[in-house]
Protein backbone atom coordinates (compact mmCIF):
# COMPACT_ATOMS: atom_id res chain seq x y z
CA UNK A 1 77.48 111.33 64.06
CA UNK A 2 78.53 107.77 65.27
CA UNK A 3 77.32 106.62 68.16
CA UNK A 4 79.03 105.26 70.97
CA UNK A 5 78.87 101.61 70.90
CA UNK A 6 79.49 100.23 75.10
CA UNK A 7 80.37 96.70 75.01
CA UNK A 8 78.26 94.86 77.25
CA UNK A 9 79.29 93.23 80.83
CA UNK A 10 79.61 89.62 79.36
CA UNK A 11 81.74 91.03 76.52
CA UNK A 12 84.57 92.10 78.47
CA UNK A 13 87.61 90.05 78.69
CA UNK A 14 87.42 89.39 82.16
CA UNK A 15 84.23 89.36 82.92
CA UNK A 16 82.75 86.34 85.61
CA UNK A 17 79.44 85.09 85.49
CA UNK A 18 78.62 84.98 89.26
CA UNK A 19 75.99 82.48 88.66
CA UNK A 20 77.87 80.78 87.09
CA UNK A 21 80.56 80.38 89.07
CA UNK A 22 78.84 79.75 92.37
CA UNK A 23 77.66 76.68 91.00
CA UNK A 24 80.34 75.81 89.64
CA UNK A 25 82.71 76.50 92.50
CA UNK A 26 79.93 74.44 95.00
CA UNK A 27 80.21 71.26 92.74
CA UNK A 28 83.59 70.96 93.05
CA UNK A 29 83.99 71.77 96.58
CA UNK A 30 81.27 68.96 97.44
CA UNK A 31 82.73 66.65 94.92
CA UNK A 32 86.24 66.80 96.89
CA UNK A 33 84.40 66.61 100.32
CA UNK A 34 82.71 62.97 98.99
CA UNK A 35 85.92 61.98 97.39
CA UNK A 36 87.47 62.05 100.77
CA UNK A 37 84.61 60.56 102.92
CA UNK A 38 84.90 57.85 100.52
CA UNK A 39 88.82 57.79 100.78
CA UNK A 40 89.09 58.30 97.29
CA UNK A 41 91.95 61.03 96.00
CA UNK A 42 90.45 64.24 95.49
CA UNK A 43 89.25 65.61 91.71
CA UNK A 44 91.51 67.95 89.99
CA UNK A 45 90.15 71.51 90.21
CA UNK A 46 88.09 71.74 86.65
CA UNK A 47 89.36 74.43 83.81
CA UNK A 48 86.13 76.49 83.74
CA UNK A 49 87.07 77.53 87.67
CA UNK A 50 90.90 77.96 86.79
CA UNK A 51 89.90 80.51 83.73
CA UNK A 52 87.81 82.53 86.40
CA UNK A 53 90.41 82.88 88.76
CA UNK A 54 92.58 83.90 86.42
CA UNK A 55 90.01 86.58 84.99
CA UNK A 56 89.33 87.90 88.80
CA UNK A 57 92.63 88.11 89.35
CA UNK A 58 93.75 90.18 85.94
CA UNK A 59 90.43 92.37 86.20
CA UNK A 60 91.83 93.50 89.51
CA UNK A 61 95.08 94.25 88.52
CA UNK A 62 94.09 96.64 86.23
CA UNK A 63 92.92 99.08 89.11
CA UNK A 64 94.54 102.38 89.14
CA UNK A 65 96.24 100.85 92.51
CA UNK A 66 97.78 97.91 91.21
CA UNK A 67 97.89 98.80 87.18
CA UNK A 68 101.35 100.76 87.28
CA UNK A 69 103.57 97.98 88.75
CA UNK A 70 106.21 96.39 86.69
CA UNK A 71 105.64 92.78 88.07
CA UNK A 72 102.47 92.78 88.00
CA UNK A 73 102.30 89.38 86.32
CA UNK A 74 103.77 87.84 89.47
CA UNK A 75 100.88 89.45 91.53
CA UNK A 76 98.05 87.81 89.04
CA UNK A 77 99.96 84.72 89.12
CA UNK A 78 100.93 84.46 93.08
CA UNK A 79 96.20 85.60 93.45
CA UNK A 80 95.80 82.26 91.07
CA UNK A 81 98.03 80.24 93.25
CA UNK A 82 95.97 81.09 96.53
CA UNK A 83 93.10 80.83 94.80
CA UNK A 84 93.40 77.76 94.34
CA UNK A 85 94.90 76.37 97.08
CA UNK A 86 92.18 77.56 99.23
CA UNK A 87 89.37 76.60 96.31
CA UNK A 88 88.16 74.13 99.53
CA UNK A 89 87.85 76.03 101.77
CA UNK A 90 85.05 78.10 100.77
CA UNK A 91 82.21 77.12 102.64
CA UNK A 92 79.30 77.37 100.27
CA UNK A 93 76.63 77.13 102.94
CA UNK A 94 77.82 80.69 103.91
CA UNK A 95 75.40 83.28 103.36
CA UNK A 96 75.85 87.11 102.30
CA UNK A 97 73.66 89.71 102.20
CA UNK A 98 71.73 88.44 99.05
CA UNK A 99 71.28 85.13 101.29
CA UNK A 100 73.49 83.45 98.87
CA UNK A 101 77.05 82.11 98.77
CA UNK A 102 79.55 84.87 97.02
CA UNK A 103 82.61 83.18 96.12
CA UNK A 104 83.40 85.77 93.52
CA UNK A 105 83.55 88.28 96.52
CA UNK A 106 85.59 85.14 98.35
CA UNK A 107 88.12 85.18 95.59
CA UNK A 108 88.55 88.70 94.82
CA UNK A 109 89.90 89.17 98.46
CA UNK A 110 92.30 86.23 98.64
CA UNK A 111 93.57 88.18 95.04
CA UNK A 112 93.66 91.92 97.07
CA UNK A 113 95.96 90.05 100.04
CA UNK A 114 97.83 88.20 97.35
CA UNK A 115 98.91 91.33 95.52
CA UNK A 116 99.35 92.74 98.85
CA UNK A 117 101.65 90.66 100.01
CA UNK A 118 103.93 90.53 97.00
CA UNK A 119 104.36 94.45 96.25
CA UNK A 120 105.79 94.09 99.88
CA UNK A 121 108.19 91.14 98.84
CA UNK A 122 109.33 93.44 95.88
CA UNK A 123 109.87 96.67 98.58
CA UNK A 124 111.99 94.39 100.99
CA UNK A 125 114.17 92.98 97.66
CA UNK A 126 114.40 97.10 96.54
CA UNK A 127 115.71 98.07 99.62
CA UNK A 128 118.13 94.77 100.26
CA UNK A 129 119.55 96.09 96.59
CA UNK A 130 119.88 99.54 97.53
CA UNK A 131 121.34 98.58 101.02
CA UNK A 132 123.94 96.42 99.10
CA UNK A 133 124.67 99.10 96.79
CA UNK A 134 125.46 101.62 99.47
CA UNK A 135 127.13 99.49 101.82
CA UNK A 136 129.48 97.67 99.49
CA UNK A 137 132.32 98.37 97.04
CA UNK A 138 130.64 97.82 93.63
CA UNK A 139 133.96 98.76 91.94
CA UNK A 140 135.28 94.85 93.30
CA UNK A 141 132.58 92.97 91.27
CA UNK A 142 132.93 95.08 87.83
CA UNK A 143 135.92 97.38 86.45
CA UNK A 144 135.04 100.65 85.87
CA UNK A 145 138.20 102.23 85.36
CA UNK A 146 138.28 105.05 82.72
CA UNK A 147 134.48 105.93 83.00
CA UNK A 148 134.47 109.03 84.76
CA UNK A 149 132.11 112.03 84.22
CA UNK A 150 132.96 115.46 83.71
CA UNK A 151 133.57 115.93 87.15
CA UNK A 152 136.14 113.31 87.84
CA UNK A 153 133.39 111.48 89.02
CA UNK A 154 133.17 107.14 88.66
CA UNK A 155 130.18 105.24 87.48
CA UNK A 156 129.74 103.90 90.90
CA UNK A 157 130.00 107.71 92.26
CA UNK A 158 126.87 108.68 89.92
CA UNK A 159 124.99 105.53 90.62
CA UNK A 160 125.19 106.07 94.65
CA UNK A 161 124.48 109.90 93.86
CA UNK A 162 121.19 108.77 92.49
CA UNK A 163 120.12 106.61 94.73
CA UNK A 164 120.51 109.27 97.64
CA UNK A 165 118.56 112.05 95.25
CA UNK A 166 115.77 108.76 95.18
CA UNK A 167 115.52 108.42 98.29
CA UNK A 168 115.93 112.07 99.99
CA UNK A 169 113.04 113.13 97.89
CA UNK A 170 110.76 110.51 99.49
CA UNK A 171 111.85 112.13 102.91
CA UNK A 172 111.70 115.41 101.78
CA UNK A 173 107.90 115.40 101.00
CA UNK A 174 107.03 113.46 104.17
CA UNK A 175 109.09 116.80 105.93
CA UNK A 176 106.36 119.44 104.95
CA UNK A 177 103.69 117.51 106.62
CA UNK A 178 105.37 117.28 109.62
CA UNK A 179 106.59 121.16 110.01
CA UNK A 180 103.06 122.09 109.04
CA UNK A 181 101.48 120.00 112.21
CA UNK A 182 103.81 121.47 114.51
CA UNK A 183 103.10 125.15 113.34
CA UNK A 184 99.35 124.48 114.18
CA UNK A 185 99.91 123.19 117.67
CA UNK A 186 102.27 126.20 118.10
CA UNK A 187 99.73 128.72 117.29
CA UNK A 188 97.03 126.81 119.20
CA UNK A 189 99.26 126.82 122.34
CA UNK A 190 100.02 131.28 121.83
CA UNK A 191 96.54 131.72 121.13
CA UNK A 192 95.86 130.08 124.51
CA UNK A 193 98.34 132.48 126.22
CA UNK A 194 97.12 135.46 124.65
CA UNK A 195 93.54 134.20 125.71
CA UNK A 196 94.98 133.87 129.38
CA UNK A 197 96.49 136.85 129.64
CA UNK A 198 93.30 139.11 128.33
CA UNK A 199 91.39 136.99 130.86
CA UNK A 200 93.86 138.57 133.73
């Protein structure tokens, strides 16, 4: 039988020495603080910190939350971008519960809000598109003439069709919730009468 060979945590592709990093992280931020005491132009932010961000923020876009998105490049690369505009701003006399600074921890959540924030820029764009589709006459910016389905039906007839099966179903499965809540207060509010009335 073979045994199971686990890589180990510093084998992984995007794994971050902590250690590693804090120290790293709390050179740089007091290197840019003396740069500007001394009115000097602050130091570019070295490579070693660059790769890590861009490890945090791929390691957590592999979570079963974020994994199944189609732009999910744009979320890693929009969590690199904040990371590293707010690289200063970490304040690395801060202390967690180990009594040390975590800036891995920092990171990580400027990458969660980052991701955040762009699956909600892609839902706005989705629903500007499907707005536009309903609400104009797609049949004036292409020519779809002699397309029709078996039913007489036009491209542009199927397309809309779709869209409303897309988006009923999302309301239909909300519905069932809804109906089910309001049976239960119903039946709370007989079983109170029936109560009442054996109590006469």
């Amino acid at each position: 039988m073979k045994k199971k060979t686990t890589k180990k945590k510093e084998d992984r592709p995007h794994y971050v020495n902590n250690k590693e990093f804090t120290i790293a992280v709390a050179e740089h931020v007091r290197g840019v603080k003396a740069d500007k005491a001394a009115g000097l132009e602050p130091r570019p932010l070295p490579e070693y910190i660059g790769e890590c961000f861009l490890k945090i923020a791929t390691g957590l876009s592999r979570r079963e939350n974020f994994m199944n998105y189609s732009y999910r490049e744009d979320m890693v690369m929009d969590a690199v971008e904040n990371c590293v505009l707010r690289v200063n701003n970490f304040d690395i006399d801060k202390k967690t519960r180990t009594g040390k600074p975590n800036p891995f921890s920092y990171f990580t959540q400027i990458c969660y809000f980052a991701f955040l924030r762009r699956i909600a820029l892609e839902k706005k764009q989705a629903d500007i598109k499907q707005r536009v589709i309903d609400n104009s006459a797609i049949d004036v910016f292409a020519d779809f003439d002699g397309d029709e389905g078996a039913n007489g039906e036009t491209m542009v007839e199927r397309l809309r069709q779709r869209n409303n099966q897309f988006f009923n179903k999302e309301d239909e499965e909300e519905v069932p919730v809804k109906k089910a809540r309001k049976k239960r207060t119903t039946n709370k509010t007989t079983a109170t009468l029936f109560d009442d009335d054996a109590a006469e």
